[in-house]
ModelCIF file with pLDDT and N, C-alpha, C, O atoms, coordinates in Angstrom:
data_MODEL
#
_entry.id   MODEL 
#
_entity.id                         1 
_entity.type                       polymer 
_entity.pdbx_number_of_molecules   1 
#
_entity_poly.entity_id                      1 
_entity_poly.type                           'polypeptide(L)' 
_entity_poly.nstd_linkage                   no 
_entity_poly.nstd_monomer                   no 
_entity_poly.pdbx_seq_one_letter_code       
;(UNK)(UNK)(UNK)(UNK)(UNK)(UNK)(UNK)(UNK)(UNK)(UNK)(UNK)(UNK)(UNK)(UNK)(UNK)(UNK)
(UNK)(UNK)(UNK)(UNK)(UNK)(UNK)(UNK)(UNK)(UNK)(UNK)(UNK)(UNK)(UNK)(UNK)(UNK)(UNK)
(UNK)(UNK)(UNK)(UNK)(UNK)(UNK)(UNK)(UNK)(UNK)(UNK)(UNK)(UNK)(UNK)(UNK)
;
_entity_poly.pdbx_seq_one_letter_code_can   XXXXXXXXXXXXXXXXXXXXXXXXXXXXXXXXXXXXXXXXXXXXXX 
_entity_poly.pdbx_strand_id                 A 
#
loop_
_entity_poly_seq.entity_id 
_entity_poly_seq.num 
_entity_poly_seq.mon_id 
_entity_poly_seq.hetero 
1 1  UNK n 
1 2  UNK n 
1 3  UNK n 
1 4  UNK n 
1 5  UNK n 
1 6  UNK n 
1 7  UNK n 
1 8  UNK n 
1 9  UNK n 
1 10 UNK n 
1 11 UNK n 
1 12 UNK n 
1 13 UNK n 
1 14 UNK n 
1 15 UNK n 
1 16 UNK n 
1 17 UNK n 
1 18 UNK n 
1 19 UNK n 
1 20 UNK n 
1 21 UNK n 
1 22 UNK n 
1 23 UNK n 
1 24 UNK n 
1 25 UNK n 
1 26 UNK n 
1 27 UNK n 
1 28 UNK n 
1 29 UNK n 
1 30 UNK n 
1 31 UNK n 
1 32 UNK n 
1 33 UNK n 
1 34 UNK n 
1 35 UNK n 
1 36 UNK n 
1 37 UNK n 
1 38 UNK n 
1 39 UNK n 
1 40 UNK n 
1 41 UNK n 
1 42 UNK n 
1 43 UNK n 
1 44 UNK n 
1 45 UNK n 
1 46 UNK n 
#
_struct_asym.id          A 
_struct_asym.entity_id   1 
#
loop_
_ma_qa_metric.id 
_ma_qa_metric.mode 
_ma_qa_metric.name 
_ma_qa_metric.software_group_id 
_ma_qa_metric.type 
1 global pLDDT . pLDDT 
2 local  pLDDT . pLDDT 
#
_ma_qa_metric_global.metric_id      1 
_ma_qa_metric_global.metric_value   92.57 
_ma_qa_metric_global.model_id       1 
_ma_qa_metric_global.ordinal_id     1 
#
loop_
_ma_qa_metric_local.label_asym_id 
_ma_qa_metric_local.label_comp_id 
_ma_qa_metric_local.label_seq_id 
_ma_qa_metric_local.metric_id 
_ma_qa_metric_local.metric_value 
_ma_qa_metric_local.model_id 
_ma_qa_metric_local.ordinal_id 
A UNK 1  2 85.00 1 1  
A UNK 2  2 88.00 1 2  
A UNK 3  2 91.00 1 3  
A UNK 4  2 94.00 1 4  
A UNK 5  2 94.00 1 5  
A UNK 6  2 96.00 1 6  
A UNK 7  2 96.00 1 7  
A UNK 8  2 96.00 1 8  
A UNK 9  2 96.00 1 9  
A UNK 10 2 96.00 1 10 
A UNK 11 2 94.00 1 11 
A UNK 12 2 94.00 1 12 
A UNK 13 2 92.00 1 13 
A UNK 14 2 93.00 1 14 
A UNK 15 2 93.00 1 15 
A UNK 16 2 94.00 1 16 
A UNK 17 2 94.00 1 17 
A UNK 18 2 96.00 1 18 
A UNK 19 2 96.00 1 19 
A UNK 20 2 97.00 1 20 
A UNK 21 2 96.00 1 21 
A UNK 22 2 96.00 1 22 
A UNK 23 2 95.00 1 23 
A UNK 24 2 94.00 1 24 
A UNK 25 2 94.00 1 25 
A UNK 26 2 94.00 1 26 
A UNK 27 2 93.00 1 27 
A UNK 28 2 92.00 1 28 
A UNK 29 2 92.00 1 29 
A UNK 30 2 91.00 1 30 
A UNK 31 2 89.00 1 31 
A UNK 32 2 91.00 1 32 
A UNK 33 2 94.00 1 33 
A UNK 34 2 95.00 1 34 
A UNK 35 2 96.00 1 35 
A UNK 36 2 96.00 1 36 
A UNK 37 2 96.00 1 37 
A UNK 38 2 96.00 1 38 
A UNK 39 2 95.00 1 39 
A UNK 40 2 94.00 1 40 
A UNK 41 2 93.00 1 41 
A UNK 42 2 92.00 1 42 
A UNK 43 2 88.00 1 43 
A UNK 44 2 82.00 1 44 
A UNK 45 2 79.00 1 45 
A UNK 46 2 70.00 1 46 
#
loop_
_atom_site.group_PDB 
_atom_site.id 
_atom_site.type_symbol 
_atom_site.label_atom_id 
_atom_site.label_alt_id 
_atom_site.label_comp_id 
_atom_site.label_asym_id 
_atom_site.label_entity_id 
_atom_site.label_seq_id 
_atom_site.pdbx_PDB_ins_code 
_atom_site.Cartn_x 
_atom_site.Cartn_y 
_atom_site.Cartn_z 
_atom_site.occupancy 
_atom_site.B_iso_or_equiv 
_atom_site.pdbx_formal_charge 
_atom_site.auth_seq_id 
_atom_site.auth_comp_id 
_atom_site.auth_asym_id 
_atom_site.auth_atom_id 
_atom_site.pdbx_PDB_model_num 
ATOM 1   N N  . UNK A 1 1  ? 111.653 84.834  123.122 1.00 85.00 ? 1  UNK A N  1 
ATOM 2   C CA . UNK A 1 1  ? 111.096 83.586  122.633 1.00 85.00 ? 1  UNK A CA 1 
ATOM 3   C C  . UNK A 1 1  ? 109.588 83.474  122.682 1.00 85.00 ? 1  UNK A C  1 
ATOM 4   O O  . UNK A 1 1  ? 109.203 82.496  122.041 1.00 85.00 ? 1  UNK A O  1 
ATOM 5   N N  . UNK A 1 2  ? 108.413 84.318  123.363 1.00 88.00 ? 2  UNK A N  1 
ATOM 6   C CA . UNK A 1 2  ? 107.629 84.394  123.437 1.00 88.00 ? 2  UNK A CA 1 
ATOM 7   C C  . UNK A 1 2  ? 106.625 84.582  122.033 1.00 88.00 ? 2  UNK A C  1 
ATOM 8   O O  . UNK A 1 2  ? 107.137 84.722  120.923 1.00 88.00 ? 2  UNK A O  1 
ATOM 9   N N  . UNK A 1 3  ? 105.601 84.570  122.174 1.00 91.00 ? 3  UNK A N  1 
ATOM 10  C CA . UNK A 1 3  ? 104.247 84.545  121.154 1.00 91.00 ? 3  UNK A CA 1 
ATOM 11  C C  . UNK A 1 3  ? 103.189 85.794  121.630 1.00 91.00 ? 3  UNK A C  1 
ATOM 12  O O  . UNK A 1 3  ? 102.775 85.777  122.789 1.00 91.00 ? 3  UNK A O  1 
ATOM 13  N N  . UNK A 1 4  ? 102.822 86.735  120.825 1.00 94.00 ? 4  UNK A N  1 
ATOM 14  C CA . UNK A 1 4  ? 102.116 87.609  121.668 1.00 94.00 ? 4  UNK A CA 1 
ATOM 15  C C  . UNK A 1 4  ? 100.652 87.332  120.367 1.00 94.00 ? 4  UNK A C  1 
ATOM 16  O O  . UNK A 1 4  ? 100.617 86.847  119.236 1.00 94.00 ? 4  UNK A O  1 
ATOM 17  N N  . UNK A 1 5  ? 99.517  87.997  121.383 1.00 94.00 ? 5  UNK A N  1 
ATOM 18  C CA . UNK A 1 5  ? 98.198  88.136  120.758 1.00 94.00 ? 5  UNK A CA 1 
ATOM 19  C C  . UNK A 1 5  ? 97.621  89.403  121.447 1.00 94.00 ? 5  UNK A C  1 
ATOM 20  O O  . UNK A 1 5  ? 97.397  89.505  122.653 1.00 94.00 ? 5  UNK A O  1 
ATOM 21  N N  . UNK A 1 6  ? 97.429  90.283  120.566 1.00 96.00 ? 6  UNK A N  1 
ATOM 22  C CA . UNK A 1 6  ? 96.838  91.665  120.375 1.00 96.00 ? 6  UNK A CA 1 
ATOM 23  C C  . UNK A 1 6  ? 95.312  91.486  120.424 1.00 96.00 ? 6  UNK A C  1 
ATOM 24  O O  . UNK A 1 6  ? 94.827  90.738  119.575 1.00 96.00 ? 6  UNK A O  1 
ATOM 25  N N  . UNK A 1 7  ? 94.502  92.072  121.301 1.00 96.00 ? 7  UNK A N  1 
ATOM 26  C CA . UNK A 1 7  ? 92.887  92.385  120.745 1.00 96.00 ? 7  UNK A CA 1 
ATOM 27  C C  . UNK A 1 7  ? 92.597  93.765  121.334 1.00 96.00 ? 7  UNK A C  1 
ATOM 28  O O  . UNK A 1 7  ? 93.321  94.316  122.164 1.00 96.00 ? 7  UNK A O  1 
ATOM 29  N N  . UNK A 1 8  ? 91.466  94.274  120.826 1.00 96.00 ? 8  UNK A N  1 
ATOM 30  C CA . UNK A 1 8  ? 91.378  95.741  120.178 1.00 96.00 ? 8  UNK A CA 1 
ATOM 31  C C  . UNK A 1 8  ? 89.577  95.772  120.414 1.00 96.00 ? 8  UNK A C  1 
ATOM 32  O O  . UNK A 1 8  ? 88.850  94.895  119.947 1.00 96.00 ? 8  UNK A O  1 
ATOM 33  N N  . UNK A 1 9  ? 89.325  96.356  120.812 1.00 96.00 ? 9  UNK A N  1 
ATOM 34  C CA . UNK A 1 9  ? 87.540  96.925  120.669 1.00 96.00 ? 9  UNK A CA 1 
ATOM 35  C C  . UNK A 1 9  ? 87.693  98.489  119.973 1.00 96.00 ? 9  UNK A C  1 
ATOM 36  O O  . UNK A 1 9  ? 88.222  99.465  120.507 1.00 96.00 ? 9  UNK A O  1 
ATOM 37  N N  . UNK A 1 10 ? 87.107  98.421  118.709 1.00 96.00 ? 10 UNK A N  1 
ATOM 38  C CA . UNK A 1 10 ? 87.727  99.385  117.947 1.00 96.00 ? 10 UNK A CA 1 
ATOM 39  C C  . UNK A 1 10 ? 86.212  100.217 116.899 1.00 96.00 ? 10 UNK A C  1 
ATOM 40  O O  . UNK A 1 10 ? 85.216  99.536  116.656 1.00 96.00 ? 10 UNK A O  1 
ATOM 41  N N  . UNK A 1 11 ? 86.283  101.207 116.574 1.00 94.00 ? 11 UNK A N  1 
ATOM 42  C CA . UNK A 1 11 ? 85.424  101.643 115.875 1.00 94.00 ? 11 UNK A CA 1 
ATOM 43  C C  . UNK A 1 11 ? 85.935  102.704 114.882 1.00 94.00 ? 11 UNK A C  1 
ATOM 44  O O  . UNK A 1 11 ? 86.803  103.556 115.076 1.00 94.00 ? 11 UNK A O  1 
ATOM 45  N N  . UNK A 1 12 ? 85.346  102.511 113.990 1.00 94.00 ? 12 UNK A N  1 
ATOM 46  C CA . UNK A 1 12 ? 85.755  103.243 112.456 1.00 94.00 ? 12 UNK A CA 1 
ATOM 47  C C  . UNK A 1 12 ? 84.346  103.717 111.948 1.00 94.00 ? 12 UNK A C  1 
ATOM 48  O O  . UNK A 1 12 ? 83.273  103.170 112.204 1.00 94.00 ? 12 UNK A O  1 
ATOM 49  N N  . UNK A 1 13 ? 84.499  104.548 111.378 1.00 92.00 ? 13 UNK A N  1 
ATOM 50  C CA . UNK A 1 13 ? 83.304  104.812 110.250 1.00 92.00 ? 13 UNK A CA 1 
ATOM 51  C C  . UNK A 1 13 ? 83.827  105.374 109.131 1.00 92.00 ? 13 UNK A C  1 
ATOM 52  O O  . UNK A 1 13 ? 83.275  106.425 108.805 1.00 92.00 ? 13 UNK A O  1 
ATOM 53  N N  . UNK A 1 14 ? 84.766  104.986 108.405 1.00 93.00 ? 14 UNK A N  1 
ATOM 54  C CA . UNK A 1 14 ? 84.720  104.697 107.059 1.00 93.00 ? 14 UNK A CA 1 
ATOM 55  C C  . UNK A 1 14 ? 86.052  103.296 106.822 1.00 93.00 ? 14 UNK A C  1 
ATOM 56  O O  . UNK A 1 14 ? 86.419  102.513 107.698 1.00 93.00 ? 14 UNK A O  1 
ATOM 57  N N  . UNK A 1 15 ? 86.398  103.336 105.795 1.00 93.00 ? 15 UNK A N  1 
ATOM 58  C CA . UNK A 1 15 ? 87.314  101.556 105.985 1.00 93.00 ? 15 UNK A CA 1 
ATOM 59  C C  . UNK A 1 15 ? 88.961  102.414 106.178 1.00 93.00 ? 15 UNK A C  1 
ATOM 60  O O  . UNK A 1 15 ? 89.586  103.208 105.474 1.00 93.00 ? 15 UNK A O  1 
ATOM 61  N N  . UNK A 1 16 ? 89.178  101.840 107.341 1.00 94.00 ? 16 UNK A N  1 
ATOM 62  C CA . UNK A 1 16 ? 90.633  102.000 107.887 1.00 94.00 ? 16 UNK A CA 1 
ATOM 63  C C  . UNK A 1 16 ? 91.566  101.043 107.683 1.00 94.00 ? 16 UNK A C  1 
ATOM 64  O O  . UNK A 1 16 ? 91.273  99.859  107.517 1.00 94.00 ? 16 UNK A O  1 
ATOM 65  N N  . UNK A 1 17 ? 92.606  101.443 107.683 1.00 94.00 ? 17 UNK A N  1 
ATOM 66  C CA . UNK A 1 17 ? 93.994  100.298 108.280 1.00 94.00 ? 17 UNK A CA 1 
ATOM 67  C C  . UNK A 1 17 ? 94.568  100.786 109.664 1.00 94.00 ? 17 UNK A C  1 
ATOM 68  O O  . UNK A 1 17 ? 94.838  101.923 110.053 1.00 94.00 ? 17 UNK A O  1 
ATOM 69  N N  . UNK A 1 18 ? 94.671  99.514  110.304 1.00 96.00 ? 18 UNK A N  1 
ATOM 70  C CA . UNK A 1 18 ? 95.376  100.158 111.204 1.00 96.00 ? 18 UNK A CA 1 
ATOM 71  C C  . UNK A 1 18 ? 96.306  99.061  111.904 1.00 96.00 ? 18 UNK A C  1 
ATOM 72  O O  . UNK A 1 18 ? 95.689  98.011  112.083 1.00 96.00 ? 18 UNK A O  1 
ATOM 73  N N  . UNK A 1 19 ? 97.478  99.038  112.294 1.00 96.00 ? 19 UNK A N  1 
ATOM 74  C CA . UNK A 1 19 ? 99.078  98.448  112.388 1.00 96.00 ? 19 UNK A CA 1 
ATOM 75  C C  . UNK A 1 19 ? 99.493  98.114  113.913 1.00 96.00 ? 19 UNK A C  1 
ATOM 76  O O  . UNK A 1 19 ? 100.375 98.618  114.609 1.00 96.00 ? 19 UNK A O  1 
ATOM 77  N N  . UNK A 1 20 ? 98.821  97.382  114.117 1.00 97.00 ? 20 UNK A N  1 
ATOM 78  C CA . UNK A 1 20 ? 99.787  96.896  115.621 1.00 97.00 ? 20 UNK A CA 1 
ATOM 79  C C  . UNK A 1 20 ? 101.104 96.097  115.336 1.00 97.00 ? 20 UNK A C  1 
ATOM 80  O O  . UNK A 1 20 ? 101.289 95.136  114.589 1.00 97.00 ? 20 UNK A O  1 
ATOM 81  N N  . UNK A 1 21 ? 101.761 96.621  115.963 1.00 96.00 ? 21 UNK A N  1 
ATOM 82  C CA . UNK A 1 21 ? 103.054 96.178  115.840 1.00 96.00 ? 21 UNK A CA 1 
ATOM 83  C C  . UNK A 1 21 ? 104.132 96.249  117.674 1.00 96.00 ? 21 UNK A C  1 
ATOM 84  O O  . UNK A 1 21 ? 104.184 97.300  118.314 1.00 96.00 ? 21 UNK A O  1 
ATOM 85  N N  . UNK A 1 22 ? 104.731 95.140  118.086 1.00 96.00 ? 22 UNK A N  1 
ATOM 86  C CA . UNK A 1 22 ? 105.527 94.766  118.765 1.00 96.00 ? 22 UNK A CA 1 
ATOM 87  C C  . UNK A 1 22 ? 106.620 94.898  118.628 1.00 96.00 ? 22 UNK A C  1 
ATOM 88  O O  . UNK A 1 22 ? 106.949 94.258  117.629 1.00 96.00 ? 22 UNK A O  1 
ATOM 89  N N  . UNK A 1 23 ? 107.973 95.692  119.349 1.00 95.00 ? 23 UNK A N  1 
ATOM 90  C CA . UNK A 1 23 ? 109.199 95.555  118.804 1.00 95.00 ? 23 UNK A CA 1 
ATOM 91  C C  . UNK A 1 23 ? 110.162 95.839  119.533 1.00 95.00 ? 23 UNK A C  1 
ATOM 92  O O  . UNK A 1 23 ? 110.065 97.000  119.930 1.00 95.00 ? 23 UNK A O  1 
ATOM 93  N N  . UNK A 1 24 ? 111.247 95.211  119.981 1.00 94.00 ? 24 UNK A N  1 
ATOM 94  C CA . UNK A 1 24 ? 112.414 95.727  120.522 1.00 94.00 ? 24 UNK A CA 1 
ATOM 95  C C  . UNK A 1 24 ? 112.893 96.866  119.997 1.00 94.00 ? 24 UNK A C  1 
ATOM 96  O O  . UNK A 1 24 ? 113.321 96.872  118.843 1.00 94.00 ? 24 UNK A O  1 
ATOM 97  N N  . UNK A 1 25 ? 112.884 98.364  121.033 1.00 94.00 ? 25 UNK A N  1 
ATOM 98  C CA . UNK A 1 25 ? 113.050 99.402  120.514 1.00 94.00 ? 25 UNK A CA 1 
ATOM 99  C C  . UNK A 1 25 ? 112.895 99.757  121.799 1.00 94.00 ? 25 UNK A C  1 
ATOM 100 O O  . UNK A 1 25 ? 112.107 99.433  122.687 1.00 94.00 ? 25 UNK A O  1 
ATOM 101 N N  . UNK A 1 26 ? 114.561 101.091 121.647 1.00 94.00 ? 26 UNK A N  1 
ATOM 102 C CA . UNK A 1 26 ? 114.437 102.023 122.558 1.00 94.00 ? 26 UNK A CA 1 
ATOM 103 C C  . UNK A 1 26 ? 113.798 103.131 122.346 1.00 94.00 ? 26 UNK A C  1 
ATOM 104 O O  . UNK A 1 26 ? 113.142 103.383 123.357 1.00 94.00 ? 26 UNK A O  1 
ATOM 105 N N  . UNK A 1 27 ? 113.606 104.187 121.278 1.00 93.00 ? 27 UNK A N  1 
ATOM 106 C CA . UNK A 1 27 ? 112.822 105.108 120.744 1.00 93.00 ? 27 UNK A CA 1 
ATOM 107 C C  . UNK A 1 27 ? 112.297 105.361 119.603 1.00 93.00 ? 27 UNK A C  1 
ATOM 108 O O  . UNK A 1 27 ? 111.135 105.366 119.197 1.00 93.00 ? 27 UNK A O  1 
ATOM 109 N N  . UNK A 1 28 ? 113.775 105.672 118.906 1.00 92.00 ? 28 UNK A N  1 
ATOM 110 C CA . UNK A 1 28 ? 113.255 105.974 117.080 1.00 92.00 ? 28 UNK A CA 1 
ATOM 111 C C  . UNK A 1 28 ? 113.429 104.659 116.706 1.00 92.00 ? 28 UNK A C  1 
ATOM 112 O O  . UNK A 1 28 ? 112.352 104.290 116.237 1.00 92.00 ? 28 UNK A O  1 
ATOM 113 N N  . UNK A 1 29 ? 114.258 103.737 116.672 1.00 92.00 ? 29 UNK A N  1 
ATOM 114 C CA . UNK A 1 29 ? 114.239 102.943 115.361 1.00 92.00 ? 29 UNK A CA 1 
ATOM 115 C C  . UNK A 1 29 ? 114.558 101.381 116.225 1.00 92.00 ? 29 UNK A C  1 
ATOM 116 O O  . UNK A 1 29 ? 115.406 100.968 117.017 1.00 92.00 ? 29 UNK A O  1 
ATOM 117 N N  . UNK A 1 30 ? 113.196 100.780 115.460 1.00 91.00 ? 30 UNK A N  1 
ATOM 118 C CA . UNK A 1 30 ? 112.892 99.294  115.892 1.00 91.00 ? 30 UNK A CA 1 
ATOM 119 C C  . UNK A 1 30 ? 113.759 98.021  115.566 1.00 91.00 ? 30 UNK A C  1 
ATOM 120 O O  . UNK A 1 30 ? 114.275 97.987  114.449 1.00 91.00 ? 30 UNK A O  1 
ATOM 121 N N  . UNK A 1 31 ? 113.919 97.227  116.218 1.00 89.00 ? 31 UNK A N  1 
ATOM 122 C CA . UNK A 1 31 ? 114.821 96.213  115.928 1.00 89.00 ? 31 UNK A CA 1 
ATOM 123 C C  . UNK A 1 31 ? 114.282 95.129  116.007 1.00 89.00 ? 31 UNK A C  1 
ATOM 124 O O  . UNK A 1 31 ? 113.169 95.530  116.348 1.00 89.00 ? 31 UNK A O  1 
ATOM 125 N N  . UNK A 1 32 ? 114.168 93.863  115.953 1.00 91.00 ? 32 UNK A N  1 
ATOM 126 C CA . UNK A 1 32 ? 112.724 92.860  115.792 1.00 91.00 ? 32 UNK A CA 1 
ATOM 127 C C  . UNK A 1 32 ? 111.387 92.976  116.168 1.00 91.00 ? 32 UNK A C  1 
ATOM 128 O O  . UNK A 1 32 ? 111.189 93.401  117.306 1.00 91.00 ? 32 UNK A O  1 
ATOM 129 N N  . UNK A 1 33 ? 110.418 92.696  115.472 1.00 94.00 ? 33 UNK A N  1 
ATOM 130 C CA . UNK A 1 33 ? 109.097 93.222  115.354 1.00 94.00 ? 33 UNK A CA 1 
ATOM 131 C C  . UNK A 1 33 ? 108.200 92.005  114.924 1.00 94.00 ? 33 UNK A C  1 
ATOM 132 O O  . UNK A 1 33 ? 108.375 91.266  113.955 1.00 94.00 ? 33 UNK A O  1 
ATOM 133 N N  . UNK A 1 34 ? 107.193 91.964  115.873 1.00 95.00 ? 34 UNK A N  1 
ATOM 134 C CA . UNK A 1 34 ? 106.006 91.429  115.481 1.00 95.00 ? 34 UNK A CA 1 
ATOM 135 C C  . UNK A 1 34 ? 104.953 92.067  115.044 1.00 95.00 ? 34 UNK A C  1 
ATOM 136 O O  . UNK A 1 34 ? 104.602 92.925  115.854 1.00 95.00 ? 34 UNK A O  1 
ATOM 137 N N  . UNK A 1 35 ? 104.099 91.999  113.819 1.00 96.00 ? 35 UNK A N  1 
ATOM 138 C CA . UNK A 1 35 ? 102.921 92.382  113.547 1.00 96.00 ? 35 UNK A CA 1 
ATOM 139 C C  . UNK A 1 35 ? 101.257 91.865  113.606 1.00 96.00 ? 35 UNK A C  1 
ATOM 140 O O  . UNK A 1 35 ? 100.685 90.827  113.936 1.00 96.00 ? 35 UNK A O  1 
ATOM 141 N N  . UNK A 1 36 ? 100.908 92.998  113.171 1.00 96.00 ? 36 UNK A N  1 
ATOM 142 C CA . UNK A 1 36 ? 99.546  92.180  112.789 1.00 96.00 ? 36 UNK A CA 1 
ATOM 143 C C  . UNK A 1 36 ? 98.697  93.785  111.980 1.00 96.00 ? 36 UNK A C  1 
ATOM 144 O O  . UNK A 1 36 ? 98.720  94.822  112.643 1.00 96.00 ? 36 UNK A O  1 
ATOM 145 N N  . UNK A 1 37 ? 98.002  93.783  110.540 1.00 96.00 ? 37 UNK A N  1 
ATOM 146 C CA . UNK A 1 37 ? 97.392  94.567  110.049 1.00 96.00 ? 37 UNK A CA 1 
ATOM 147 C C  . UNK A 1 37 ? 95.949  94.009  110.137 1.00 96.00 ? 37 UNK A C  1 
ATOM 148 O O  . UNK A 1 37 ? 95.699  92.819  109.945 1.00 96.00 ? 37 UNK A O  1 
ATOM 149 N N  . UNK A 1 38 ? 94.831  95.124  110.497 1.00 96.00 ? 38 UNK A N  1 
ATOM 150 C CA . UNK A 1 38 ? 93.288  95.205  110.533 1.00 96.00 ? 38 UNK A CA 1 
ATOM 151 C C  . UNK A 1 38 ? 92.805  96.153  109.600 1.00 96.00 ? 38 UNK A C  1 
ATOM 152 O O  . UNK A 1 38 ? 92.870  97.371  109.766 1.00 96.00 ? 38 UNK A O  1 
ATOM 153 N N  . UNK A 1 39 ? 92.229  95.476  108.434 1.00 95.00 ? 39 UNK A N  1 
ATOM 154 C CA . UNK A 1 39 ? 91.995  96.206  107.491 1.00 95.00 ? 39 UNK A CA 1 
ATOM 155 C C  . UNK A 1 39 ? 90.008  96.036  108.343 1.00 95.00 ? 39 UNK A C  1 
ATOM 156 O O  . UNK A 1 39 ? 89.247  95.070  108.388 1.00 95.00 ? 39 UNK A O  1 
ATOM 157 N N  . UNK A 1 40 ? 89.841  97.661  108.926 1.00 94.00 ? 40 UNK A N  1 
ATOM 158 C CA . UNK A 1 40 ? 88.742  97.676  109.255 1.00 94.00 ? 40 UNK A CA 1 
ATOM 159 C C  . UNK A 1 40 ? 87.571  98.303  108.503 1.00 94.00 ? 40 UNK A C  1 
ATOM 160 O O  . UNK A 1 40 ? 87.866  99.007  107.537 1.00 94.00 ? 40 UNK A O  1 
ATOM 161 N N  . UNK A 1 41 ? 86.150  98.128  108.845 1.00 93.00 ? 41 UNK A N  1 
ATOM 162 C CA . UNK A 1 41 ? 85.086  98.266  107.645 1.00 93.00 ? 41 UNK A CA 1 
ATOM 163 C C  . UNK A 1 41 ? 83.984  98.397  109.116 1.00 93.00 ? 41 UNK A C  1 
ATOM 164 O O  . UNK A 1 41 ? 83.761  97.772  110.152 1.00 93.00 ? 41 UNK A O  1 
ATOM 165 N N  . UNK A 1 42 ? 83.417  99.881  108.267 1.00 92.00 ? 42 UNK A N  1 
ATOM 166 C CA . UNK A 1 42 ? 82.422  100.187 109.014 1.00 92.00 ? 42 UNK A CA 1 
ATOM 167 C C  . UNK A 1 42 ? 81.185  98.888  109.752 1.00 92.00 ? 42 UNK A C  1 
ATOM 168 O O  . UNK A 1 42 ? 80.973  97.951  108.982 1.00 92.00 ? 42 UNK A O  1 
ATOM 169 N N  . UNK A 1 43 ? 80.542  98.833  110.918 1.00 88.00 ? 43 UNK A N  1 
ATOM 170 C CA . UNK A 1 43 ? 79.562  97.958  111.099 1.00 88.00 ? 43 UNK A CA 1 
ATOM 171 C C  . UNK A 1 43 ? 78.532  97.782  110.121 1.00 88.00 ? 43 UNK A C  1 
ATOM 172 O O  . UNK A 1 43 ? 78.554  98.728  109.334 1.00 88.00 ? 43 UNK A O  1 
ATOM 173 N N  . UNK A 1 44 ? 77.844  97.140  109.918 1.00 82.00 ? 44 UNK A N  1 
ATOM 174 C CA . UNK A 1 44 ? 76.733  97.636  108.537 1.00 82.00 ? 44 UNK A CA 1 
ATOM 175 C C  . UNK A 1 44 ? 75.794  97.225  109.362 1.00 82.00 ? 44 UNK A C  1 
ATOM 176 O O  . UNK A 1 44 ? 74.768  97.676  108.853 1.00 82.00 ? 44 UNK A O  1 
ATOM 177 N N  . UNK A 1 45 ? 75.492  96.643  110.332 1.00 79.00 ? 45 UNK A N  1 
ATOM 178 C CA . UNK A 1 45 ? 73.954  96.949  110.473 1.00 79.00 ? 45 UNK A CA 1 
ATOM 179 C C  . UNK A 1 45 ? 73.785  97.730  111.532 1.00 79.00 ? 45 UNK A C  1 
ATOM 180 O O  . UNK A 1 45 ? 73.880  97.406  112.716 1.00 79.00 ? 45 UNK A O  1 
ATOM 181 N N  . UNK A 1 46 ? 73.419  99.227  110.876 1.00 70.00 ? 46 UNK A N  1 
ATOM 182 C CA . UNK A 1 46 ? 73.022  100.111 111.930 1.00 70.00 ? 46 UNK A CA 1 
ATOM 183 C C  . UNK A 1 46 ? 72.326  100.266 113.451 1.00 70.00 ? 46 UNK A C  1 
ATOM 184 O O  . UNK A 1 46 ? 72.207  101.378 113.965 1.00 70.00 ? 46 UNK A O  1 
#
């Protein structure tokens, strides 16, 4: 029944995706899942 919040200190240098995801799962294959996608982009000011 819970609510989760993900944060990340993260660095890229060119534009990434990258997929956090939460899920009831014993190994291979997930069974309810929370997400969240970070479509990331280099810093621009050098």
């Amino acid at each position: 029944g819970a609510r989760y919040r993900a944060s990340v200190q993260v660095r890229v240098d060119a534009p990434t995706g990258v997929y956090l995801q939460l899920c009831e799962r014993h190994l291979l294959y997930p069974a309810r899942c929370q997400n969240a996608y970070l479509a990331l982009k280099p810093v621009a000011d050098p």
